[in-house]
Protein backbone atom coordinates (compact mmCIF):
# COMPACT_ATOMS: atom_id res chain seq x y z
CA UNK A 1 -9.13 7.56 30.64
CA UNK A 2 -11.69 7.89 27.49
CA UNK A 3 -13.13 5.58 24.99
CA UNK A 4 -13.76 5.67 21.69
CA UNK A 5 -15.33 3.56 19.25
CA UNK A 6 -15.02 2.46 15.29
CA UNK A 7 -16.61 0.28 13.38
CA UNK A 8 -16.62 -0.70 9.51
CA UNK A 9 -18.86 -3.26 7.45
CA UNK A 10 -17.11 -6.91 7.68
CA UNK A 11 -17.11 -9.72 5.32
CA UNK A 12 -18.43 -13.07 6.87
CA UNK A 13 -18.28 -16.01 4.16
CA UNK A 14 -15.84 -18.24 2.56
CA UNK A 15 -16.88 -21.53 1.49
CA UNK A 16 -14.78 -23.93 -0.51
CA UNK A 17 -16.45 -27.39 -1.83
CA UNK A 18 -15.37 -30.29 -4.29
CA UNK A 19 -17.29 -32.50 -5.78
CA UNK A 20 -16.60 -35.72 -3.77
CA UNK A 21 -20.36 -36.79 -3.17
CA UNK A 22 -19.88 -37.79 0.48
CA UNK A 23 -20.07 -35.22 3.73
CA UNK A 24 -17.64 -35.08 5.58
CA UNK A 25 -14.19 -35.15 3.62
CA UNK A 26 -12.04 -32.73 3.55
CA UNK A 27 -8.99 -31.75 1.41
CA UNK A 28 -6.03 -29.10 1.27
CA UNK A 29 -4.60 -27.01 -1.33
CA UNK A 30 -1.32 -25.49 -2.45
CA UNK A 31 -2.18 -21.83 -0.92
CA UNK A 32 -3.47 -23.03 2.31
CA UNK A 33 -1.62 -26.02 3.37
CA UNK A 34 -4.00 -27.40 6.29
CA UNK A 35 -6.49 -30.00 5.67
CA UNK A 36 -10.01 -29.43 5.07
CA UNK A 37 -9.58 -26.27 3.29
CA UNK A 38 -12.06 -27.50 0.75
CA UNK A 39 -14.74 -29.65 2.15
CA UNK A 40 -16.71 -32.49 -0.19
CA UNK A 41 -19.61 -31.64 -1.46
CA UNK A 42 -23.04 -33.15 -0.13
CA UNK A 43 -26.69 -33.29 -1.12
CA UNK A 44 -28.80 -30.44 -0.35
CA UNK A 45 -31.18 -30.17 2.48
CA UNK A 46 -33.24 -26.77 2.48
CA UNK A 47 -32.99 -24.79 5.78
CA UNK A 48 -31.96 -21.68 7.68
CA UNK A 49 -28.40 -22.36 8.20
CA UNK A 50 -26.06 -20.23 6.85
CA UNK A 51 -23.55 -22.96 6.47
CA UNK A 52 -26.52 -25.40 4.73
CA UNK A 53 -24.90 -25.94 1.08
CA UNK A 54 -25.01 -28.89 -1.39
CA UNK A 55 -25.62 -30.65 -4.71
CA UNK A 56 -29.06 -31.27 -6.60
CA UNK A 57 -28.80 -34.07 -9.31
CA UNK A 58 -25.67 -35.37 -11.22
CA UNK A 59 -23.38 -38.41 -10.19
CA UNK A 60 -19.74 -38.01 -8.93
CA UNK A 61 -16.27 -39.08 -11.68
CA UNK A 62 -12.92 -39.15 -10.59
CA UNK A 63 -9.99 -39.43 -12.51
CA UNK A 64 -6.61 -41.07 -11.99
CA UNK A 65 -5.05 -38.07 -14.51
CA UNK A 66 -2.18 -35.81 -13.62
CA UNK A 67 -3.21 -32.30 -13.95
CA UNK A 68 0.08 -30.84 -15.30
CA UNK A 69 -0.26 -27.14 -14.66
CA UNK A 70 -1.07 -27.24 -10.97
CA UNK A 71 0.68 -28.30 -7.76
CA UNK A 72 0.43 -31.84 -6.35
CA UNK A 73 -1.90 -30.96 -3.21
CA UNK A 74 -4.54 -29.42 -6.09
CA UNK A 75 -4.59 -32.52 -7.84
CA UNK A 76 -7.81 -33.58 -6.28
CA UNK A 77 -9.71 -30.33 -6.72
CA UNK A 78 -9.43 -30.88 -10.21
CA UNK A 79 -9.91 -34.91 -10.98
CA UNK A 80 -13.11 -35.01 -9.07
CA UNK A 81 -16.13 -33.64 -10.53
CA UNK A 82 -19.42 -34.17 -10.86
CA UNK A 83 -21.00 -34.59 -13.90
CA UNK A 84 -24.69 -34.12 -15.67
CA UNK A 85 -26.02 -36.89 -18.14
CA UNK A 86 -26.77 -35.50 -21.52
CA UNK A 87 -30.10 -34.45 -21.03
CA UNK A 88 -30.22 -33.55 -17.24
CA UNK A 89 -28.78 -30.65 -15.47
CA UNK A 90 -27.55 -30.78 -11.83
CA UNK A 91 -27.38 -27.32 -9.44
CA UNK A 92 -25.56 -26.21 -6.17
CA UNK A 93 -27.57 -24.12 -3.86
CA UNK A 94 -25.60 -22.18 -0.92
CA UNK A 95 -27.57 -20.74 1.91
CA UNK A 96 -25.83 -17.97 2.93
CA UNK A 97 -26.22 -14.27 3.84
CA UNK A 98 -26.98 -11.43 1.69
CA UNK A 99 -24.33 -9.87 -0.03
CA UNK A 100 -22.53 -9.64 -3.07
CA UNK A 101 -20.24 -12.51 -3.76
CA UNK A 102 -17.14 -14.05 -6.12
CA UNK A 103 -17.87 -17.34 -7.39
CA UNK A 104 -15.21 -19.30 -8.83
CA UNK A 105 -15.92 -22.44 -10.96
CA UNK A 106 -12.64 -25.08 -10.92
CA UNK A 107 -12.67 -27.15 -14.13
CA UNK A 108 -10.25 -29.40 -16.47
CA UNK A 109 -11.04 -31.35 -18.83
CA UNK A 110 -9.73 -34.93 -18.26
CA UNK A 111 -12.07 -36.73 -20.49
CA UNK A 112 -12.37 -35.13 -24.12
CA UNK A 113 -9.52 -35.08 -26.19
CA UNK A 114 -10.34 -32.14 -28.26
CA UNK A 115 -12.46 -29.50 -28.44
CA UNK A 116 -16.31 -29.71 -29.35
CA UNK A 117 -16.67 -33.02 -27.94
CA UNK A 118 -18.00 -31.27 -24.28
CA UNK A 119 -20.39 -28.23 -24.38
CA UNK A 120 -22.00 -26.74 -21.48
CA UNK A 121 -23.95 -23.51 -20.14
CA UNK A 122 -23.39 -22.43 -17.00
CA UNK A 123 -26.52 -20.57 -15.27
CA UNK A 124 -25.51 -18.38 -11.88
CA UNK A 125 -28.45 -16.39 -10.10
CA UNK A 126 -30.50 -17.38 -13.00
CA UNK A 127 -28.23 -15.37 -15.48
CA UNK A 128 -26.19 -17.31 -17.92
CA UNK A 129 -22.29 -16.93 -17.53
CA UNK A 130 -21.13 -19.25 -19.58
CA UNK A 131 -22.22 -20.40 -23.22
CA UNK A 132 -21.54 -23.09 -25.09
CA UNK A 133 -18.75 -23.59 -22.63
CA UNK A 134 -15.96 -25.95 -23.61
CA UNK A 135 -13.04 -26.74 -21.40
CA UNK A 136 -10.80 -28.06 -23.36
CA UNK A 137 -10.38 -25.04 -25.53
CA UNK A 138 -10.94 -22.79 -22.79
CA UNK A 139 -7.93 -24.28 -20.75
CA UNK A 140 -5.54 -24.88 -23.86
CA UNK A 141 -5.75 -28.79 -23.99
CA UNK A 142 -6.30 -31.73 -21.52
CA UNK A 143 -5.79 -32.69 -17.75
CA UNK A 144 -4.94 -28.49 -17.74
CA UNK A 145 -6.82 -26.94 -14.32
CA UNK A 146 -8.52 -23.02 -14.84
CA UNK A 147 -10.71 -21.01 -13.10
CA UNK A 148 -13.74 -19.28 -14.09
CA UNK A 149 -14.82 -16.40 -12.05
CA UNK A 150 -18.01 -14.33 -11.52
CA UNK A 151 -19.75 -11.74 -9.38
CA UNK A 152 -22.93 -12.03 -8.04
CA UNK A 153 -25.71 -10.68 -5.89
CA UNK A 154 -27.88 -12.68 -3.19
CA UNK A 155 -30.34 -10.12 -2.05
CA UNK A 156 -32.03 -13.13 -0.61
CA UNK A 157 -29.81 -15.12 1.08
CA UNK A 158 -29.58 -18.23 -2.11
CA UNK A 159 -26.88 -18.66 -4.29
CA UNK A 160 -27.68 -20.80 -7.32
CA UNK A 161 -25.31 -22.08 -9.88
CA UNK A 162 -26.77 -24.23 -12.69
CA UNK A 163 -25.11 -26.61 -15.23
CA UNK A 164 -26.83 -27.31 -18.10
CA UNK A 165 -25.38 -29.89 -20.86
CA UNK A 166 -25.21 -28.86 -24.75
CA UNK A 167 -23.30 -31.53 -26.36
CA UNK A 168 -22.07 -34.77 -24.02
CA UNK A 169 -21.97 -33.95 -20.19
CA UNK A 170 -21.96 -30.82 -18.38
CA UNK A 171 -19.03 -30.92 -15.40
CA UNK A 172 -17.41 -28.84 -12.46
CA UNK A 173 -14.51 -29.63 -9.93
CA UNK A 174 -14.65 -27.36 -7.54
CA UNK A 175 -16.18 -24.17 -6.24
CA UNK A 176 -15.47 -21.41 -4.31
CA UNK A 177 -17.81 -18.90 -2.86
CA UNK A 178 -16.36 -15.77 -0.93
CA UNK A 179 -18.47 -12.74 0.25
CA UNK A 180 -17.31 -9.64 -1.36
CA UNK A 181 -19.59 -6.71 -0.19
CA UNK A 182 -23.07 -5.86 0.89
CA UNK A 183 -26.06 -5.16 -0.91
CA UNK A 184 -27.80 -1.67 -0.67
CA UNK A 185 -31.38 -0.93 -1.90
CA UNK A 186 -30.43 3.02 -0.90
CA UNK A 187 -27.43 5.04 -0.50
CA UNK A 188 -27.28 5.83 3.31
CA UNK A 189 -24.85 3.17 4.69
CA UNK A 190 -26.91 0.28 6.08
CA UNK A 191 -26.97 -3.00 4.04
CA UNK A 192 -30.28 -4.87 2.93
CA UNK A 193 -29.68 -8.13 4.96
CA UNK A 194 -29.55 -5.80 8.24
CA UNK A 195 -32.58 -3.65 7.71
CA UNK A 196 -34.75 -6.70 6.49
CA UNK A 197 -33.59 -8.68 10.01
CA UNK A 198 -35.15 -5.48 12.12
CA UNK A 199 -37.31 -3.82 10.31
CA UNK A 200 -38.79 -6.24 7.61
CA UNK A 201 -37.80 -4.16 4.37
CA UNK A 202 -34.84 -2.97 2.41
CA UNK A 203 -34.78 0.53 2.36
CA UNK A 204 -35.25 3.52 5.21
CA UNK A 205 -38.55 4.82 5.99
CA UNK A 206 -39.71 7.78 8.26
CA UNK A 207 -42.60 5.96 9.83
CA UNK A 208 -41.07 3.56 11.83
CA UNK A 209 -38.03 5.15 12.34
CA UNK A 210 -35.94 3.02 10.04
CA UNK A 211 -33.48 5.72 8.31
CA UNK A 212 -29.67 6.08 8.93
CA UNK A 213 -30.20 9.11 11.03
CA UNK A 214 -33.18 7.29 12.89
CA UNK A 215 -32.77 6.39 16.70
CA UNK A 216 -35.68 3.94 17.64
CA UNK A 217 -35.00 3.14 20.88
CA UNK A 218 -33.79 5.91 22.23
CA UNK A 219 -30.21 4.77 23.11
CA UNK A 220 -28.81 7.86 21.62
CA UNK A 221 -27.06 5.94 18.75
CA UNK A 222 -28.32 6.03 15.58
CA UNK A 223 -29.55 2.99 13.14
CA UNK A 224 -26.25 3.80 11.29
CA UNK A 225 -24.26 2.97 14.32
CA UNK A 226 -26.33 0.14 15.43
CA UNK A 227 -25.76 -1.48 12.01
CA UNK A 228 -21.78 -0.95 12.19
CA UNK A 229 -21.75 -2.36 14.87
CA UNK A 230 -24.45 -4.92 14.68
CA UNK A 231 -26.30 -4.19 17.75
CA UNK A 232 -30.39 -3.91 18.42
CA UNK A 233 -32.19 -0.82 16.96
CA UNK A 234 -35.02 -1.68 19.50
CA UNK A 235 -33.41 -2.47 22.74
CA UNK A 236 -32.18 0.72 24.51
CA UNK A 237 -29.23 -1.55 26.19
CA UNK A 238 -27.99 -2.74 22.63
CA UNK A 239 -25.24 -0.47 21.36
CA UNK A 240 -21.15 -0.35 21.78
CA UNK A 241 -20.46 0.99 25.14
CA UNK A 242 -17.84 0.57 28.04
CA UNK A 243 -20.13 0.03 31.33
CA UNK A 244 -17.03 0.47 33.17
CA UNK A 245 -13.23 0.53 33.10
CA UNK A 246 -11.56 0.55 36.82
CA UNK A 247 -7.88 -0.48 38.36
CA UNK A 248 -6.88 -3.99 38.82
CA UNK A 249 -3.67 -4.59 40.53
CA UNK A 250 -1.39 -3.32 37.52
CA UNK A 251 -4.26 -3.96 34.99
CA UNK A 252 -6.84 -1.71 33.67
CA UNK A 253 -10.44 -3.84 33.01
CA UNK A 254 -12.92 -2.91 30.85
CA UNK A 255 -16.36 -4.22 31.31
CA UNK A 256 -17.69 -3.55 27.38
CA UNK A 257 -21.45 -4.41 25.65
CA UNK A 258 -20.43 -5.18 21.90
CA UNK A 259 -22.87 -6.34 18.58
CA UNK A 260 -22.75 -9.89 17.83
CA UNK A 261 -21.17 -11.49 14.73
CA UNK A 262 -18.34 -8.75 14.19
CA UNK A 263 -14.92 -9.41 14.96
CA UNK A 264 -13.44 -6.69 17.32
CA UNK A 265 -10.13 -5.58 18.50
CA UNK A 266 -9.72 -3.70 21.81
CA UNK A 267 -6.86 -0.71 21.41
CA UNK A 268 -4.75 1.73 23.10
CA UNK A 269 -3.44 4.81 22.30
CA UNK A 270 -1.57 8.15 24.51
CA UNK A 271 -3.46 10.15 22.13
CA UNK A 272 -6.75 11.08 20.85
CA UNK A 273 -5.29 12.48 17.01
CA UNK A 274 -2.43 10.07 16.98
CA UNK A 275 -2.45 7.60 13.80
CA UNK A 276 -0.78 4.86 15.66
CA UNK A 277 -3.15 2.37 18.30
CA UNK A 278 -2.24 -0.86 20.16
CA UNK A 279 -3.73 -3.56 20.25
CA UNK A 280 -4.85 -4.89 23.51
CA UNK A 281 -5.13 -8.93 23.69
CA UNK A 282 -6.61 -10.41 20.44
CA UNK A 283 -9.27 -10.28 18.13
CA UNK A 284 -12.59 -11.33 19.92
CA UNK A 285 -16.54 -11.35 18.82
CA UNK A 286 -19.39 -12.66 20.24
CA UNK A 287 -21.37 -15.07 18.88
CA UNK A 288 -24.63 -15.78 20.94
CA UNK A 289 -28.01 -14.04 20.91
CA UNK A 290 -27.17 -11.76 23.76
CA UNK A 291 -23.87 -10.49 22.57
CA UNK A 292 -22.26 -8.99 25.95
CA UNK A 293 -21.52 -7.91 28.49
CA UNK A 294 -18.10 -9.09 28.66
CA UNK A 295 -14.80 -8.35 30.62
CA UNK A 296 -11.70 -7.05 28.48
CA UNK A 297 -7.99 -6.23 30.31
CA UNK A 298 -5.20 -4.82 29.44
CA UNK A 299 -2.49 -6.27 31.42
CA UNK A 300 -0.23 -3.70 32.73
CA UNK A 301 -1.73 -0.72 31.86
CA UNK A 302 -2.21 0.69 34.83
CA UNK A 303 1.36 1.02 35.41
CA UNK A 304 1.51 3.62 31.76
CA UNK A 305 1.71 7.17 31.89
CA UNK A 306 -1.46 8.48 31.81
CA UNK A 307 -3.23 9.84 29.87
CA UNK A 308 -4.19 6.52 28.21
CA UNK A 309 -7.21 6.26 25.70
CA UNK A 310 -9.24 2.94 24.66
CA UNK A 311 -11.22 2.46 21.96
CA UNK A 312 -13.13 -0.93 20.56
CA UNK A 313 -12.78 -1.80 16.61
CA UNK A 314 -15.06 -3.34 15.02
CA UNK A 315 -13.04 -5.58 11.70
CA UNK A 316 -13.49 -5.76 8.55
């Protein structure tokens, strides 16, 4: 038997909130019918968590309108919202980790009855992406849901979104914030957030061994690799690896060291070149500070022709 491994860059964040005001509420949608899909909104508290989020300033509105162009479990998404008074902005602040992210911004306008009587700017990252920003002509009338949606980079691990009033009160519903990619101060493969963790700084450097090509530790895999898979640059026992793989009854077991964080499929495959691998069991990670080692089986495959190859994945 051999083993293989491969390993890709993963996306790791998907928060939905309303504006609701109180922790701990949660609320479906039309796409994903389970409840709390979209979680209520809550005030922020500064810390390291990746999952800390919340609202700074305004006061909470809900509506008893129908929102006629969307589905009856969206209802809520859209007739909550919090709201600014006319001279004081309010913010959401997302702790999360670096990376380049889509922001969406759920809005309808349930209170103005034509345009020009609700202006607001809309500030995300700092940058303004939204002028003068009126819902009711934007979405074609009133009670009528839309989405507003935006790319942005958090090379340091904040996400900011600002609303800023104009004329009357500055408003939002909803927002979702999804993880998109990975920022790169340099072109050689290994993301910001990654480097920063182990080394302290963005980009590669020759004198402490930092680069793609760079092997730190020793372990004979190279800071590319460790990053792919997510594993220690400075601990020579860090990296993918099968410690062993032996007979049990009709099952082959694999005793495997994997990086933590990434979700990873074990596979199977009578060839080396061929296109087409099993899967082995389901997807699996590991989630603690000492990410393995761990014991994966396939059942019955000791009983398959040999030869039979296994290789670990690491997901996207």
């Amino acid at each position: 038997m051999s083993v293989t491994f491969a390993a890709v860059p993963y996306t790791y964040y998907d928060q939905k909130i309303f504006a609701y005001g109180s922790q701990g509420v949660g609320i479906q949608d039309c796409e994903t019918p389970v409840a709390n899909v979209w979680l209520s909104d809550k005030p922020y508290v500064q810390n390291l968590e990746y999952d800390a989020f919340g609202y700074v300033g305004g006061t909470v509105y809900h509506s008893s309108n129908t929102i006629t162009n969307v589905c009856s479990a969206d209802q809520d998404l859209y007739r909550y919202e919090r709201d600014s008074s006319p001279n004081d902005a309010f913010r959401y602040v997302f702790n999360l980790p670096s990376g380049v992210y889509q922001v969406d911004i759920l809005e309808a306008e349930t209170s103005a009855s034509g345009a020009n009587q609700r202006r607001f700017d809309v500030f995300l990252q700092g940058q303004k992406v939204l002028q003068n920003f009126d819902i009711f002509a934007a979405a074609g009338g009133q009670n009528l849901g839309m989405t507003s949606t935006f790319t942005a980079n958090a090379g340091n691990s904040l996400l900011e979104l600002d609303f800023s009033p104009v004329y009357g009160n500055a408003r939002v519903s909803a927002i979702h914030v999804h993880k998109t990619g990975e920022v790169y101060s340099d072109s050689d493969g290994i993301a910001d957030w990654w480097r920063l963790a182990c080394f302290g700084h963005a980009t590669g450097l020759a004198s402490d061994q930092s680069r793609a090509s760079d092997d730190p530790d020793g372990d004979g895999v190279t800071n590319l690799q460790e990053f792919l898979a997510n594993t220690d640059p400075h601990d020579r026992n860090s990296y993918m690896h099968f410690i062993s793989m032996q007979r049990s009854g009709n099952d082959i077991q694999i005793t495997y060291y994997g990086g933590m964080g990434r979700n990873q499929q074990l596979q199977r495959s009578s060839s080396l070149t061929s296109p087409n691998w099993t899967n082995v069991g389901g997807v699996f990670s590991f989630n603690s500070s000492y990410p393995g080692p761990t014991v994966l089986t396939d059942p019955g495959g000791a009983t398959l022709p040999p030869p039979q190859y296994y290789r670990v994945v690491v997901l996207q």
